[in-house]
N, C-alpha and C. Protein backbone atom coordinates (compact mmCIF):
# COMPACT_ATOMS: atom_id res chain seq x y z
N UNK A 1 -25.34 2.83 -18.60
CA UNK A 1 -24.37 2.89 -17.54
C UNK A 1 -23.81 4.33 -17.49
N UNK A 2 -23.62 5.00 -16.64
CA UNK A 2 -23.23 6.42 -16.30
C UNK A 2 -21.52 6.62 -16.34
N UNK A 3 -21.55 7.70 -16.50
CA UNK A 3 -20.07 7.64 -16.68
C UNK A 3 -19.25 7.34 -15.51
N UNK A 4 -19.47 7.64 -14.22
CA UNK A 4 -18.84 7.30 -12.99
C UNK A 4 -18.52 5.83 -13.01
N UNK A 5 -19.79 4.87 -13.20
CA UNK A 5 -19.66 3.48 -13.37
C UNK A 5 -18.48 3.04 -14.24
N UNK A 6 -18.38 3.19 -15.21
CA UNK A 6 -17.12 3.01 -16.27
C UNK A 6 -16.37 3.72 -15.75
N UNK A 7 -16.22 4.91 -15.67
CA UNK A 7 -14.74 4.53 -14.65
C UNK A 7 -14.00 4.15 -13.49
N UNK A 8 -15.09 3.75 -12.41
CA UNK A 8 -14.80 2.57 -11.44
C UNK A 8 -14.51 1.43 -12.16
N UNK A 9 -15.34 1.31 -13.00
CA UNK A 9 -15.62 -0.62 -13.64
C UNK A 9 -13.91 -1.00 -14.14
N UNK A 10 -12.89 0.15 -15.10
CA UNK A 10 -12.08 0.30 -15.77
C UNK A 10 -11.03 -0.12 -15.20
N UNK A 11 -10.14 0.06 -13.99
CA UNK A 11 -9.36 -0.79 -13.44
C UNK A 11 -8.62 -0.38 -12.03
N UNK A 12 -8.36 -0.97 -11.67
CA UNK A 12 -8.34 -0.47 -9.95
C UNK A 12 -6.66 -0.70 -9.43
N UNK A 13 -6.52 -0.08 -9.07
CA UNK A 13 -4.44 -0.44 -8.82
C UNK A 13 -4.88 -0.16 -7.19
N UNK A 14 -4.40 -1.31 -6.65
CA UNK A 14 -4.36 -1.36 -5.32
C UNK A 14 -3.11 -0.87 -4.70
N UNK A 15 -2.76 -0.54 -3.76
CA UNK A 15 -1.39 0.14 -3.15
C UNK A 15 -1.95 0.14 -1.22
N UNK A 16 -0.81 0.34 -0.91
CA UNK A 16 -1.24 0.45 1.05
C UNK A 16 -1.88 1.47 1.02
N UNK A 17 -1.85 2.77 0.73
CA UNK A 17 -1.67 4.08 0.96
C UNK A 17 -3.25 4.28 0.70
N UNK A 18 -3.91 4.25 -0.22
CA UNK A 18 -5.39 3.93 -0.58
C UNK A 18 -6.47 2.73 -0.65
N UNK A 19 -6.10 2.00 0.19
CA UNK A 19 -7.24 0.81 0.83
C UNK A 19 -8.34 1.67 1.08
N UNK A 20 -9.00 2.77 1.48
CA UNK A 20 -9.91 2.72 2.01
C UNK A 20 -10.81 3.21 0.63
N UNK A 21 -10.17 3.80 -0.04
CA UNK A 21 -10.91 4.66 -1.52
C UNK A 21 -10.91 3.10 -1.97
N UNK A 22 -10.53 2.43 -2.04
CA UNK A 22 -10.74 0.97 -2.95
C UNK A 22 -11.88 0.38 -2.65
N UNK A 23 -12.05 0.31 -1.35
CA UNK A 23 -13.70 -0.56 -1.12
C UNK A 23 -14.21 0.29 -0.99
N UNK A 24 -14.50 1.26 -0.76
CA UNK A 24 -15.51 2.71 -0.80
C UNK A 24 -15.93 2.05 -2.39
N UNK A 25 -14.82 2.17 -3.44
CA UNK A 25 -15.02 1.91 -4.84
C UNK A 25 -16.02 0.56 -5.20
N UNK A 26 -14.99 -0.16 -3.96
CA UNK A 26 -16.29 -2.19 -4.67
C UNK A 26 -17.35 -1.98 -3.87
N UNK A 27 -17.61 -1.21 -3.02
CA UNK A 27 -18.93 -1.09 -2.50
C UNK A 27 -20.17 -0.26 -3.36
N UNK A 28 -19.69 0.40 -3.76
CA UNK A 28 -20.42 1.19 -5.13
C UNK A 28 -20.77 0.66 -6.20
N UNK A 29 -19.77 -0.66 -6.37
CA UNK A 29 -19.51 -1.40 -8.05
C UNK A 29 -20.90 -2.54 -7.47
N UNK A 30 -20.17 -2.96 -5.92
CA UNK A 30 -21.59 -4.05 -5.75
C UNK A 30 -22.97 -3.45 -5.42
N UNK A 31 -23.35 -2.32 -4.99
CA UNK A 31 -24.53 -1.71 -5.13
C UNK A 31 -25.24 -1.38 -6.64
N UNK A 32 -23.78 -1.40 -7.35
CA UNK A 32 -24.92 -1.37 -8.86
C UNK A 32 -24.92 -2.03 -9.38
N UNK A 33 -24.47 -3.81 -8.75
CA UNK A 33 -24.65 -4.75 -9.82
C UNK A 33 -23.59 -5.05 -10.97
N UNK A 34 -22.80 -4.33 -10.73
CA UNK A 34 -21.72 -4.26 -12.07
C UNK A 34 -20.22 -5.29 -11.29
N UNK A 35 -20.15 -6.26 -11.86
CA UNK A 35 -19.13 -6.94 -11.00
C UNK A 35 -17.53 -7.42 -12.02
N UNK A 36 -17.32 -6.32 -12.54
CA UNK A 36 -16.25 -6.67 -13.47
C UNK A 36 -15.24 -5.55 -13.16
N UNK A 37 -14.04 -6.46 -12.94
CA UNK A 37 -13.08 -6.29 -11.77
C UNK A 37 -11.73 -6.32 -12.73
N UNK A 38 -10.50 -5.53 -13.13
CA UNK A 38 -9.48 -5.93 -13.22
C UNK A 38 -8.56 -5.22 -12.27
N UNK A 39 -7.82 -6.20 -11.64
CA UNK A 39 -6.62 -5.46 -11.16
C UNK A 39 -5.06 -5.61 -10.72
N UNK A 40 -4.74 -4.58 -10.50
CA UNK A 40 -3.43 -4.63 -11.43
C UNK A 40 -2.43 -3.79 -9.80
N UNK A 41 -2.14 -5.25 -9.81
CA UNK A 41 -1.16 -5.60 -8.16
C UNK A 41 0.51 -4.49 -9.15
N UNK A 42 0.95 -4.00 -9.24
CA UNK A 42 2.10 -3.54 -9.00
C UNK A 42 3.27 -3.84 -7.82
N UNK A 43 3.86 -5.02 -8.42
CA UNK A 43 5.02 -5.86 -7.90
C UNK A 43 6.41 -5.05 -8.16
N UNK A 44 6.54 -4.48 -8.56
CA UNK A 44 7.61 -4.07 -9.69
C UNK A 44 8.07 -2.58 -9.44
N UNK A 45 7.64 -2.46 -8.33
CA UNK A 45 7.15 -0.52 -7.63
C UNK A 45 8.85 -0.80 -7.00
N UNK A 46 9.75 0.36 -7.13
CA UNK A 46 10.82 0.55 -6.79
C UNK A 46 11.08 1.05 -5.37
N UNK A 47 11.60 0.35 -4.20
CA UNK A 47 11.68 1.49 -3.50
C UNK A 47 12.92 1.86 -2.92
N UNK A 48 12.87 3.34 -3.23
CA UNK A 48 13.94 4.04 -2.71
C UNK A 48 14.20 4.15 -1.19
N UNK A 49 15.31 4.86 -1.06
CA UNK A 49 15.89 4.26 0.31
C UNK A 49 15.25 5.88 1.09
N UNK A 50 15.02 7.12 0.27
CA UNK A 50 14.30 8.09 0.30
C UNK A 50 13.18 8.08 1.07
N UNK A 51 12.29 6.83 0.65
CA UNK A 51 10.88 6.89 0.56
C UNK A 51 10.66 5.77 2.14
N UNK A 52 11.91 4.95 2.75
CA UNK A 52 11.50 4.45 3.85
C UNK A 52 11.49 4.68 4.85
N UNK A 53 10.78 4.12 5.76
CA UNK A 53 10.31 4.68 7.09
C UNK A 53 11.65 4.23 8.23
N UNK A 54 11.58 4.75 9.41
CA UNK A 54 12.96 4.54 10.28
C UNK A 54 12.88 2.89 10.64
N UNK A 55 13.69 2.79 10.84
CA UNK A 55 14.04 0.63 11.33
C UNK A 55 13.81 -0.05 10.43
N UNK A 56 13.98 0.37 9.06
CA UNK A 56 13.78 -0.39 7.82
C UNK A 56 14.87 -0.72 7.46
N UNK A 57 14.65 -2.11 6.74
CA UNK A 57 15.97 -2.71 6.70
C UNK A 57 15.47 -2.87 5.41
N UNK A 58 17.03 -3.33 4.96
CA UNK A 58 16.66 -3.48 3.12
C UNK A 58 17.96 -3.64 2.70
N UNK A 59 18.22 -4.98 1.18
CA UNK A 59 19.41 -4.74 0.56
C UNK A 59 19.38 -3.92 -0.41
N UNK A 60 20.71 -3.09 -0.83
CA UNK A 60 20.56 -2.57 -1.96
C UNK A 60 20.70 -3.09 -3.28
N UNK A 61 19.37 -2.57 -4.15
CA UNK A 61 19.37 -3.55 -5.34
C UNK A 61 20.23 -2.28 -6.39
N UNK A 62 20.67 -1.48 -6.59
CA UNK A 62 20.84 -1.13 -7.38
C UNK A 62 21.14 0.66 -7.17
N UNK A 63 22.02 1.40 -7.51
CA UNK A 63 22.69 3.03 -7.30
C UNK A 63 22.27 3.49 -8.59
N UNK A 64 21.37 4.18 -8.80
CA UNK A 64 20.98 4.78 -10.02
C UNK A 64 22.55 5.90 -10.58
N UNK A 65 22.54 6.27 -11.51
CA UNK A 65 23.89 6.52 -12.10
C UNK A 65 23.46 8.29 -11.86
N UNK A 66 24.20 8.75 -10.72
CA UNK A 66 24.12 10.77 -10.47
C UNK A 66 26.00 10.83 -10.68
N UNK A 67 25.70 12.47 -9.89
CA UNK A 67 26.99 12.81 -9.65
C UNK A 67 27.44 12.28 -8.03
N UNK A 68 26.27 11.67 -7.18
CA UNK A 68 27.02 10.71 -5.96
C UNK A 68 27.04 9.46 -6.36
N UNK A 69 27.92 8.88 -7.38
CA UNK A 69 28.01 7.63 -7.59
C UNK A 69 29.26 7.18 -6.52
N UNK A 70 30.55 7.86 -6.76
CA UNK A 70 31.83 7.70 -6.51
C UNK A 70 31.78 7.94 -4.63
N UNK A 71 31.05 8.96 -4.27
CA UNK A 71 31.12 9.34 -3.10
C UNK A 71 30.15 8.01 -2.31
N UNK A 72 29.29 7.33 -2.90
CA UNK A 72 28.62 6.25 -2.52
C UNK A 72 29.55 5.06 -2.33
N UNK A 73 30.27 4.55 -3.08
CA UNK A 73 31.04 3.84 -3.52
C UNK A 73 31.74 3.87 -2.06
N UNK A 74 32.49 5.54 -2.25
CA UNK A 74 33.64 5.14 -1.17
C UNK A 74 33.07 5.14 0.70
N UNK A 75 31.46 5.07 0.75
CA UNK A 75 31.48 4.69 1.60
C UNK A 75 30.75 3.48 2.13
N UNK A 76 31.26 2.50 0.94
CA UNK A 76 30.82 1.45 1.19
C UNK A 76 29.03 0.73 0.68
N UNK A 77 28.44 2.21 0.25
CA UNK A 77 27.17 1.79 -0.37
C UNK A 77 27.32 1.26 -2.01
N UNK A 78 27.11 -0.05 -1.81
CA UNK A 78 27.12 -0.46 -3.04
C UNK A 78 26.05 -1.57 -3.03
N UNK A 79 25.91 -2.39 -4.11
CA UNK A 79 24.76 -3.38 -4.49
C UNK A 79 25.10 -4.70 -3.83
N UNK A 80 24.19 -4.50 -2.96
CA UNK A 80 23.90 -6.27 -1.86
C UNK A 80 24.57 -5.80 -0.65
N UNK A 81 24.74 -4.64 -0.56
CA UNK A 81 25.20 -4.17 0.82
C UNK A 81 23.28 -4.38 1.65
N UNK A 82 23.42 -4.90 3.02
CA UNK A 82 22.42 -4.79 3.69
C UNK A 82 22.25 -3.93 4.62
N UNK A 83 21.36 -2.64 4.93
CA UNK A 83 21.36 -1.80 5.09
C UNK A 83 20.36 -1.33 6.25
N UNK A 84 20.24 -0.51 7.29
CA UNK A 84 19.13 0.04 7.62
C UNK A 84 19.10 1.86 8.44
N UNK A 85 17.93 1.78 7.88
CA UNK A 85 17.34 3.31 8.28
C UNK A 85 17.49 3.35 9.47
N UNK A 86 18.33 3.95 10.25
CA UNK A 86 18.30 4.32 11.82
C UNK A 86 17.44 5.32 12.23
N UNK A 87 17.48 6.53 11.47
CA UNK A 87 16.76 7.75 12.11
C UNK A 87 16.54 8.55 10.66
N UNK A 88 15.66 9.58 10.81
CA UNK A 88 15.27 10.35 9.59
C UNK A 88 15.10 12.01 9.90
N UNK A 89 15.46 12.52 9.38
CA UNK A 89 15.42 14.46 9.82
C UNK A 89 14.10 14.64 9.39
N UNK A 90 13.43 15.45 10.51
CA UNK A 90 12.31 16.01 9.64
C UNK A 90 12.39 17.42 8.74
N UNK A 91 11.36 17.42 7.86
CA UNK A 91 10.95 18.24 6.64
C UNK A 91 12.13 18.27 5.78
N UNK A 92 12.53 16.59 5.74
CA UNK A 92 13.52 16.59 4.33
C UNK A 92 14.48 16.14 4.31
N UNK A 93 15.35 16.22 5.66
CA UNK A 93 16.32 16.16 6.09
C UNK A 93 17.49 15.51 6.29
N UNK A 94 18.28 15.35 6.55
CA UNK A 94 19.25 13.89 6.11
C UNK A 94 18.54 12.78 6.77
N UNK A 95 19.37 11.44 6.18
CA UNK A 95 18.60 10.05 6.48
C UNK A 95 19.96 9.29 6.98
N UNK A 96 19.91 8.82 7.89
CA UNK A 96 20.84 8.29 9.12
C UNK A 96 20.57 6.57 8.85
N UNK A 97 21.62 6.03 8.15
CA UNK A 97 21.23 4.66 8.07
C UNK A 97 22.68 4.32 8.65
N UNK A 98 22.87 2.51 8.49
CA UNK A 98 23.24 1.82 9.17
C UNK A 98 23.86 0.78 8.16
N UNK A 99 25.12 0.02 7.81
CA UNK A 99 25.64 -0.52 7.12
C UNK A 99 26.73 -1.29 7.69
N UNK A 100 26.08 -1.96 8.23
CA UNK A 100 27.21 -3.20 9.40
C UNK A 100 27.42 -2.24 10.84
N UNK A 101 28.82 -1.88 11.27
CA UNK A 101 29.07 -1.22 12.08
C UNK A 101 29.09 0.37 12.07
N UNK A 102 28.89 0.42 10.69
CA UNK A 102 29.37 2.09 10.35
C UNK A 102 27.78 2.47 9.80
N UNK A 103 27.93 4.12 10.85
CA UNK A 103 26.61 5.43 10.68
C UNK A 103 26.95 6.22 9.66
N UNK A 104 25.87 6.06 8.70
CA UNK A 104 26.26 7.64 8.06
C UNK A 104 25.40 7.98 7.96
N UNK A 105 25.29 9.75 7.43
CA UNK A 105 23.72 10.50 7.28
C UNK A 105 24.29 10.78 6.05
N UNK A 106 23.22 10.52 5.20
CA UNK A 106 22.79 11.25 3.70
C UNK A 106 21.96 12.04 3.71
N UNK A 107 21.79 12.70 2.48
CA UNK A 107 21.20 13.58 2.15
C UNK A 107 19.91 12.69 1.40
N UNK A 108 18.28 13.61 1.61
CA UNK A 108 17.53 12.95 0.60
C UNK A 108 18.08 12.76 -0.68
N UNK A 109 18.19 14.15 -1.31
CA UNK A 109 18.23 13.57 -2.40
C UNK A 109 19.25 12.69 -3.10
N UNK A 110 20.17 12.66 -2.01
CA UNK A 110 21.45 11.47 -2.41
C UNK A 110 20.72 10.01 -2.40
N UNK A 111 19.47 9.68 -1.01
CA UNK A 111 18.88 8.59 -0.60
C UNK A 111 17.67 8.37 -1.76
N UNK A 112 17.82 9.39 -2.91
CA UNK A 112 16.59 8.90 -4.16
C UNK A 112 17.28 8.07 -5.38
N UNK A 113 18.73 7.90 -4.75
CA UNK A 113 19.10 7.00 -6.32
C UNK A 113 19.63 5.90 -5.63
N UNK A 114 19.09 5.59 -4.58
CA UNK A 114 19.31 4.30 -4.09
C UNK A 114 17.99 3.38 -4.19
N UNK A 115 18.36 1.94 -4.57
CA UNK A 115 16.86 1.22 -4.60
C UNK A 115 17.26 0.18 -4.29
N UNK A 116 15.80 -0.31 -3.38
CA UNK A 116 15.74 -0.83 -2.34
C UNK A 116 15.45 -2.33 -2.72
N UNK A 117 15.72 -3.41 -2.58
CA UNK A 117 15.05 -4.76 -2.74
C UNK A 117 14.09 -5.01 -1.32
């Protein structure tokens, strides 16, 4: 068995973002006959309020511990607040969400210690 084979054969982490490299991968594994498969679903993937796309809704599971803990707090972002992404700045830019009646814009990196259920 060649070395490429073993490390297709070895284990495969599926995600949205790379579906197409995945069966590119079992199409290769079933052309050589080699049909031994583990894989490893990642349930448990955190997501930040950073990392979502605009009209996303989401509760907050949890304020990772920075120096915007207090400033979070006082505006109402806290844990099981239900939340959504209104608009997003491009190349970085603040993130415009939505928390009942009241707008605010954050900053990314304020929106990376927030996590998302």
């Amino acid at each position: 068995m060649s070395n490429e084979y073993k490390k297709l054969i070895g284990s495969a982490t599926v995600e949205n973002s790379n579906f197409k490299s995945f069966f590119r991968m079992i199409k290769i594994i079933i052309k050589s006959n080699y049909f031994l498969f583990i894989f490893v679903l990642n349930k448990n993937k955190e997501l930040k309020l950073s990392d979502c796309k605009t009209k996303t809704k989401g509760i907050i599971k949890e304020i990772l511990e920075s120096e915007f803990d207090n400033k979070m707090l006082e505006y109402g972002i806290v844990p099981g607040v239900e939340i959504t992404v209104v608009s997003k700045a491009a190349f970085g830019g603040p993130i415009y969400i939505a928390i009942g009646s009241q707008r605010i814009a954050i900053r990314k990196k304020e929106a990376t210690y927030i996590i998302l259920q």
